[in-house]
Protein backbone atom coordinates (compact mmCIF):
# COMPACT_ATOMS: atom_id res chain seq x y z
CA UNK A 1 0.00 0.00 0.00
CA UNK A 2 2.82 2.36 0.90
CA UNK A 3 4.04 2.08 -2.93
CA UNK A 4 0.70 2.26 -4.57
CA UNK A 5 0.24 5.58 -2.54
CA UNK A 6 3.77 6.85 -2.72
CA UNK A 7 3.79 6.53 -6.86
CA UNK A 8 0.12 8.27 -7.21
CA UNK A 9 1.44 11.06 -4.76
CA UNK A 10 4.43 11.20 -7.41
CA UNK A 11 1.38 11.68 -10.23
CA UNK A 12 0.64 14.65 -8.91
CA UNK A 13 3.19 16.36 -7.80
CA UNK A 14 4.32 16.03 -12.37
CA UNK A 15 0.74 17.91 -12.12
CA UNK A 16 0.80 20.06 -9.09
CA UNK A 17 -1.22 23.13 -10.63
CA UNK A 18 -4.38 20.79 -12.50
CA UNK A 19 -7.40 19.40 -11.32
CA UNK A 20 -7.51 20.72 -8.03
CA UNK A 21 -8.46 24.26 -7.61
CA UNK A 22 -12.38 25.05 -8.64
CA UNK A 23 -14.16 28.05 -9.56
CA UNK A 24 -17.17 28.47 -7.68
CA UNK A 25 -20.02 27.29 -11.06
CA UNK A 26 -23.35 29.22 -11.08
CA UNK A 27 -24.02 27.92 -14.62
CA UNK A 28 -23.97 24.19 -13.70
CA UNK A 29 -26.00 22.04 -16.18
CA UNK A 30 -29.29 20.53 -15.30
CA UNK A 31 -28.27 16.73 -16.59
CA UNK A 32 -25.06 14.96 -15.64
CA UNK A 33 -21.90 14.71 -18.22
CA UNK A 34 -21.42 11.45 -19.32
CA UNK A 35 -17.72 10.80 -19.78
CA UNK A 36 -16.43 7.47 -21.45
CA UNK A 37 -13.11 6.97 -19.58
CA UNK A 38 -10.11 4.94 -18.13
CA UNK A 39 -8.39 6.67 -15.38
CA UNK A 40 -4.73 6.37 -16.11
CA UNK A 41 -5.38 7.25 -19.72
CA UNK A 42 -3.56 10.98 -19.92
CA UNK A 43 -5.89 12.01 -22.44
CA UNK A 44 -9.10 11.19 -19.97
CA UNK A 45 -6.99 12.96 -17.27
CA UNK A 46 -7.02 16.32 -18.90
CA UNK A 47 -10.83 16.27 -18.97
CA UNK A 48 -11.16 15.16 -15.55
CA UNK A 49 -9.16 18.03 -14.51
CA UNK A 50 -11.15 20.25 -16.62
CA UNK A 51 -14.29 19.19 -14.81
CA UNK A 52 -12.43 19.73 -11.13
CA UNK A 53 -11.76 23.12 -11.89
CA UNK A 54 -14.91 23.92 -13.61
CA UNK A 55 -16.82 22.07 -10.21
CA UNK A 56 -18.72 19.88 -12.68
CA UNK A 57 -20.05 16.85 -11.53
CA UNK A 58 -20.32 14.04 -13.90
CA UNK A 59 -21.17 9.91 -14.71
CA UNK A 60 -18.01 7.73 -15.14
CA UNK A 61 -18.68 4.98 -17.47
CA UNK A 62 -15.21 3.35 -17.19
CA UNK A 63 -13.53 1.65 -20.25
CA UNK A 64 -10.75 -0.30 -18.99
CA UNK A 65 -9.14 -2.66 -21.75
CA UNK A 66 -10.62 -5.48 -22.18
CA UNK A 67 -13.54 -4.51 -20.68
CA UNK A 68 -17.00 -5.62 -21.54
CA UNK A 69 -19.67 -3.31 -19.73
CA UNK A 70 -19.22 0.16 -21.84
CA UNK A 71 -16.56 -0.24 -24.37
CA UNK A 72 -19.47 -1.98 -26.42
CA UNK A 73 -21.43 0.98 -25.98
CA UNK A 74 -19.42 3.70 -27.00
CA UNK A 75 -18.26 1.62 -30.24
CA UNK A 76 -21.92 1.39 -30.98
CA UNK A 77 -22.55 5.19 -30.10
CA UNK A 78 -19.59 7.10 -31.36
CA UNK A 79 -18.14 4.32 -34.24
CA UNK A 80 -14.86 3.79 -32.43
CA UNK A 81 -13.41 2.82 -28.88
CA UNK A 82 -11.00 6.22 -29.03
CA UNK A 83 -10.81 7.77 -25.11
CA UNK A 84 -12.16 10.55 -23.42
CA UNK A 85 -15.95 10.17 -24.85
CA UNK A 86 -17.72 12.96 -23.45
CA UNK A 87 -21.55 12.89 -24.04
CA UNK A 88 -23.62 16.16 -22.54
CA UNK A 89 -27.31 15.57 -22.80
CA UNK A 90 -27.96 19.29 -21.49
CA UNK A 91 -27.12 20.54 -25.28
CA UNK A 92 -26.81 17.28 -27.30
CA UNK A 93 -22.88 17.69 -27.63
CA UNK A 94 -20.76 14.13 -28.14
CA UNK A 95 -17.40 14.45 -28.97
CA UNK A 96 -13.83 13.02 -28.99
CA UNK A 97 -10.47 14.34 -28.77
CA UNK A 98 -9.44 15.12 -25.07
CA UNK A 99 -8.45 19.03 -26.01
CA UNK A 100 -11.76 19.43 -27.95
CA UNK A 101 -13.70 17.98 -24.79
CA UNK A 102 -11.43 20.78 -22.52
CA UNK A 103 -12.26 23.46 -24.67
CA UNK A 104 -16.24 23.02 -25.27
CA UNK A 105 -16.23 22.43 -21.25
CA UNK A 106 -14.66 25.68 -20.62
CA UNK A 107 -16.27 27.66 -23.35
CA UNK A 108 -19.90 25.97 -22.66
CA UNK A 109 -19.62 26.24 -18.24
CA UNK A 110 -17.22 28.55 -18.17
CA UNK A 111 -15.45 32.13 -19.53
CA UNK A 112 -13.49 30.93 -21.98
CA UNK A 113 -10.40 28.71 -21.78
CA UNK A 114 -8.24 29.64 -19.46
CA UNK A 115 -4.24 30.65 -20.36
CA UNK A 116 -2.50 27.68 -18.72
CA UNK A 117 -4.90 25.83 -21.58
CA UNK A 118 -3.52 27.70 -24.44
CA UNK A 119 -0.69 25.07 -25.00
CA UNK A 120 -2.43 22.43 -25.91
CA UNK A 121 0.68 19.90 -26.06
CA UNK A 122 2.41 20.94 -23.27
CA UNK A 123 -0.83 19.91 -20.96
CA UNK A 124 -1.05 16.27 -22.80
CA UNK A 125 2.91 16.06 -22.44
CA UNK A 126 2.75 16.62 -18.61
CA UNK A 127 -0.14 13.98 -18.09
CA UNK A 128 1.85 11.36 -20.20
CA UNK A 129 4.74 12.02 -17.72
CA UNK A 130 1.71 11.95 -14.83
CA UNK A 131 0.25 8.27 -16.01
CA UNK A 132 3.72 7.02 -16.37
CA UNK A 133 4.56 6.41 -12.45
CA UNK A 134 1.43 4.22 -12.13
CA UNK A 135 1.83 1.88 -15.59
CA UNK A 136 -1.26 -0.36 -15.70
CA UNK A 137 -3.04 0.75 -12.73
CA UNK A 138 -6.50 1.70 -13.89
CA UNK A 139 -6.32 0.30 -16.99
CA UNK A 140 -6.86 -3.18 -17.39
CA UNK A 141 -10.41 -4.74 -16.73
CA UNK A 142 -10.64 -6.88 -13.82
CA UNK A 143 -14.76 -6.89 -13.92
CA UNK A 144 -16.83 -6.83 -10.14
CA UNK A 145 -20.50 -6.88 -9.71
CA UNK A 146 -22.29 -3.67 -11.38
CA UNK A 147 -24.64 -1.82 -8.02
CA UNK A 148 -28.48 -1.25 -8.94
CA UNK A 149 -27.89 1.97 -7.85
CA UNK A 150 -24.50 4.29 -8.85
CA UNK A 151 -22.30 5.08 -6.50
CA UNK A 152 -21.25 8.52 -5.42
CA UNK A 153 -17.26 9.52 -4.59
CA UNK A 154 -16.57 12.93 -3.56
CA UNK A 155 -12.85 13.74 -5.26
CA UNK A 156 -10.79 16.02 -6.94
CA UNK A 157 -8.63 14.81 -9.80
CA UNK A 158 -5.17 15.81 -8.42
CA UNK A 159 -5.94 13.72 -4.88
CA UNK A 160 -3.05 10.91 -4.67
CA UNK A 161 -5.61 9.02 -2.34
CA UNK A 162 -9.04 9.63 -4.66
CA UNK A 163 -6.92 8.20 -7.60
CA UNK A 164 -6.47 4.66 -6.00
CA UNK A 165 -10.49 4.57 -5.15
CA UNK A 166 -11.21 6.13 -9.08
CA UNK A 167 -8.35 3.44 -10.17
CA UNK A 168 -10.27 0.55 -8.55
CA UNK A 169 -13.86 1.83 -10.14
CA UNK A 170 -12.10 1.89 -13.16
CA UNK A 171 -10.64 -2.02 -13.37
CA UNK A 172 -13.88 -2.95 -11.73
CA UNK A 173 -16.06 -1.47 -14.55
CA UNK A 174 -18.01 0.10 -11.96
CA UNK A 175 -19.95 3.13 -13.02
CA UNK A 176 -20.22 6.04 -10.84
CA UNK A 177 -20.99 9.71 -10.23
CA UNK A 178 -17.91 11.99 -9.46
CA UNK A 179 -18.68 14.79 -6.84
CA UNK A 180 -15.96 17.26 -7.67
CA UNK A 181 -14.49 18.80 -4.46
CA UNK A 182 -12.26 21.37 -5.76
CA UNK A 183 -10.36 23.85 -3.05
CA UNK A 184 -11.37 28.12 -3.29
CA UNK A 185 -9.95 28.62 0.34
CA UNK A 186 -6.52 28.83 1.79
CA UNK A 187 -7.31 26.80 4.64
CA UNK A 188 -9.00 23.87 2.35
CA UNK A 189 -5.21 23.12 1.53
CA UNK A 190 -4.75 22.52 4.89
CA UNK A 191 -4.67 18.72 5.62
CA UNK A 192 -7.86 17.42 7.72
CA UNK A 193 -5.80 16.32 11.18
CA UNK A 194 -4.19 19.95 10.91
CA UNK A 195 -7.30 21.29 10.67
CA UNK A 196 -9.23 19.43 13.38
CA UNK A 197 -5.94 20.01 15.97
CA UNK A 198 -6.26 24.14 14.58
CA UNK A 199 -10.17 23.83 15.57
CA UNK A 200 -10.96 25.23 11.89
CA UNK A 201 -13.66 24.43 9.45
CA UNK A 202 -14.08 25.63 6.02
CA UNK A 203 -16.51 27.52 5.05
CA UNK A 204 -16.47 26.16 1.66
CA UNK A 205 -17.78 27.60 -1.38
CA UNK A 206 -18.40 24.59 -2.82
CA UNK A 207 -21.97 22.75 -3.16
CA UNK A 208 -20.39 19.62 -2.64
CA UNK A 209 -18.21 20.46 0.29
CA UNK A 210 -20.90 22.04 1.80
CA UNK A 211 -22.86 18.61 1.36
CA UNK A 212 -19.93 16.33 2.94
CA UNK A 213 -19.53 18.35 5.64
CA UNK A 214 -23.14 18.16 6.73
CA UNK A 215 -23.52 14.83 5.64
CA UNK A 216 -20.42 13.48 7.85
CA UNK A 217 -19.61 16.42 10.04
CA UNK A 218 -15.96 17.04 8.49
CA UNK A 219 -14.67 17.26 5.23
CA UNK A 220 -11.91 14.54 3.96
CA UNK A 221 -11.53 13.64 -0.02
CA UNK A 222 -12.06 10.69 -0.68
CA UNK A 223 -15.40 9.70 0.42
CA UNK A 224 -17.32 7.13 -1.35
CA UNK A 225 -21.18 6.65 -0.62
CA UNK A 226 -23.22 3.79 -1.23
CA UNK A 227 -26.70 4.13 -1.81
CA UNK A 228 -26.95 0.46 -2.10
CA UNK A 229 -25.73 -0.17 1.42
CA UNK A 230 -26.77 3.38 2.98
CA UNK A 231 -22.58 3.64 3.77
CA UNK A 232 -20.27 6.15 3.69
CA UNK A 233 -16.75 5.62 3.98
CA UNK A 234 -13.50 8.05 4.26
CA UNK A 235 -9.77 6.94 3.46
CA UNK A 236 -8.82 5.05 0.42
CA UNK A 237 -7.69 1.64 2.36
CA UNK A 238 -11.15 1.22 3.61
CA UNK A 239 -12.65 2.02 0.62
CA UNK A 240 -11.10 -0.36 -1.65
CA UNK A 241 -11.59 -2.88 1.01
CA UNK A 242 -15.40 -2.08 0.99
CA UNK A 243 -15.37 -2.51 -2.66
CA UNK A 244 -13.99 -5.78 -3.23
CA UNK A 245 -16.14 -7.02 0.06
CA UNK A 246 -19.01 -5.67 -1.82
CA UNK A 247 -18.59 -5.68 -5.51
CA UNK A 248 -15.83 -8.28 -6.25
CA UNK A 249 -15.77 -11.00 -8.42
């Protein structure tokens, strides 16, 4: 476990400036994004980070190789398994090509592309270097049981810890709703047990932050819920325990 987390901690610190700062979104839309992904692919990565920073929620349908459950179903939809897929029921939108994806998400629930978007290559360069420290992890398809009901996980793409739970999800082919929980405040970068000895509590910004805390009483990314079970669970080690104890093959 100490590897697993050391390596994705090593992920983000290629990408220390992506997917994990939000603006606070007043023009959220009314449906959920549907985004065809694998989570160590770099090209899904950019996206991801687009939708942390834009604090756009959105359904995973993972697409690990070899997998069985939606690779089928974007083939079918868009004519070829090519990843990110996003699909936006609000205005009808599907479209490939992870910059493409970036840019509509930023022009369409945003102001405009931001300047740190501007060079294109540069951004897919630095999340090739990102996906290289954790090779096959969240790629290949080792298939568990699909929930009647989706889960929820409240992350933010540049988490170390929220990648192992989103790299489990992924292998298991198990869809689910991200809750993006971007930082606005100073003392949101502060880490929870400094925060709890300081006595302080964020006032977050944030709809979903706002949610957690009054759901659990503290705020701590991840957190996974299960509507199947009625659970909610903090830290990734328990979490990907609870998953293969509860959706494993």
């Amino acid at each position: 476990m100490l590897l697993n987390t050391t390596t994705s901690l090593i992920s983000t610190l290629i990408r220390p400036t992506n997917g994990i700062q939000s603006r606070v979104n007043t023009d959220k839309p009314a449906k959920l994004l549907q985004l065809y992904d694998i989570e160590n692919c770099p090209y899904c990565r950019l996206v991801r980070e687009a939708l942390t920073e834009l604090d756009l929620d959105a359904l995973i349908l993972p697409c690990p190789k070899n997998g069985a459950r939606f690779r089928p179903e974007l083939v079918e939809r868009g004519g070829k398994a090519q990843f990110p897929y996003l699909v936006d029921p609000n205005t009808g939108v599907e479209m490939y090509e992870s910059l493409d994806i970036v840019t509509y998400l930023f022009d369409t629930y945003g102001s405009g592309l931001p300047l740190k978007w501007k060079p294109g290559r540069l951004q897919t360069l630095g999340s090739m270097l990102a996906s290289a420290p954790r090779l096959h992890r969240g790629m290949r398809a080792r298939p568990g049981k699909e929930p009647a009901e989706l889960l929820e996980l409240y992350s933010f793409e540049s988490s170390p810890y929220a990648r192992l739970v989103r790299e489990k999800l992924c292998e298991m082919e198990i869809p689910y709703i991200v809750r993006n929980c971007g930082r606005t405040l100073a003392s949101e970068w502060l880490f929870p047990p400094v925060r709890s000895a300081l006595d302080i509590t964020p006032k977050s910004e944030l709809d979903n932050r706002r949610h957690l805390l009054a759901r659990e009483g503290k705020l701590s990314i991840p957190y996974l819920f299960d509507p199947n079970t009625d659970q909610g669970l903090f830290e990734s080690a328990d979490i990907l325990d609870y998953l293969d104890q509860h959706y494993g093959s």
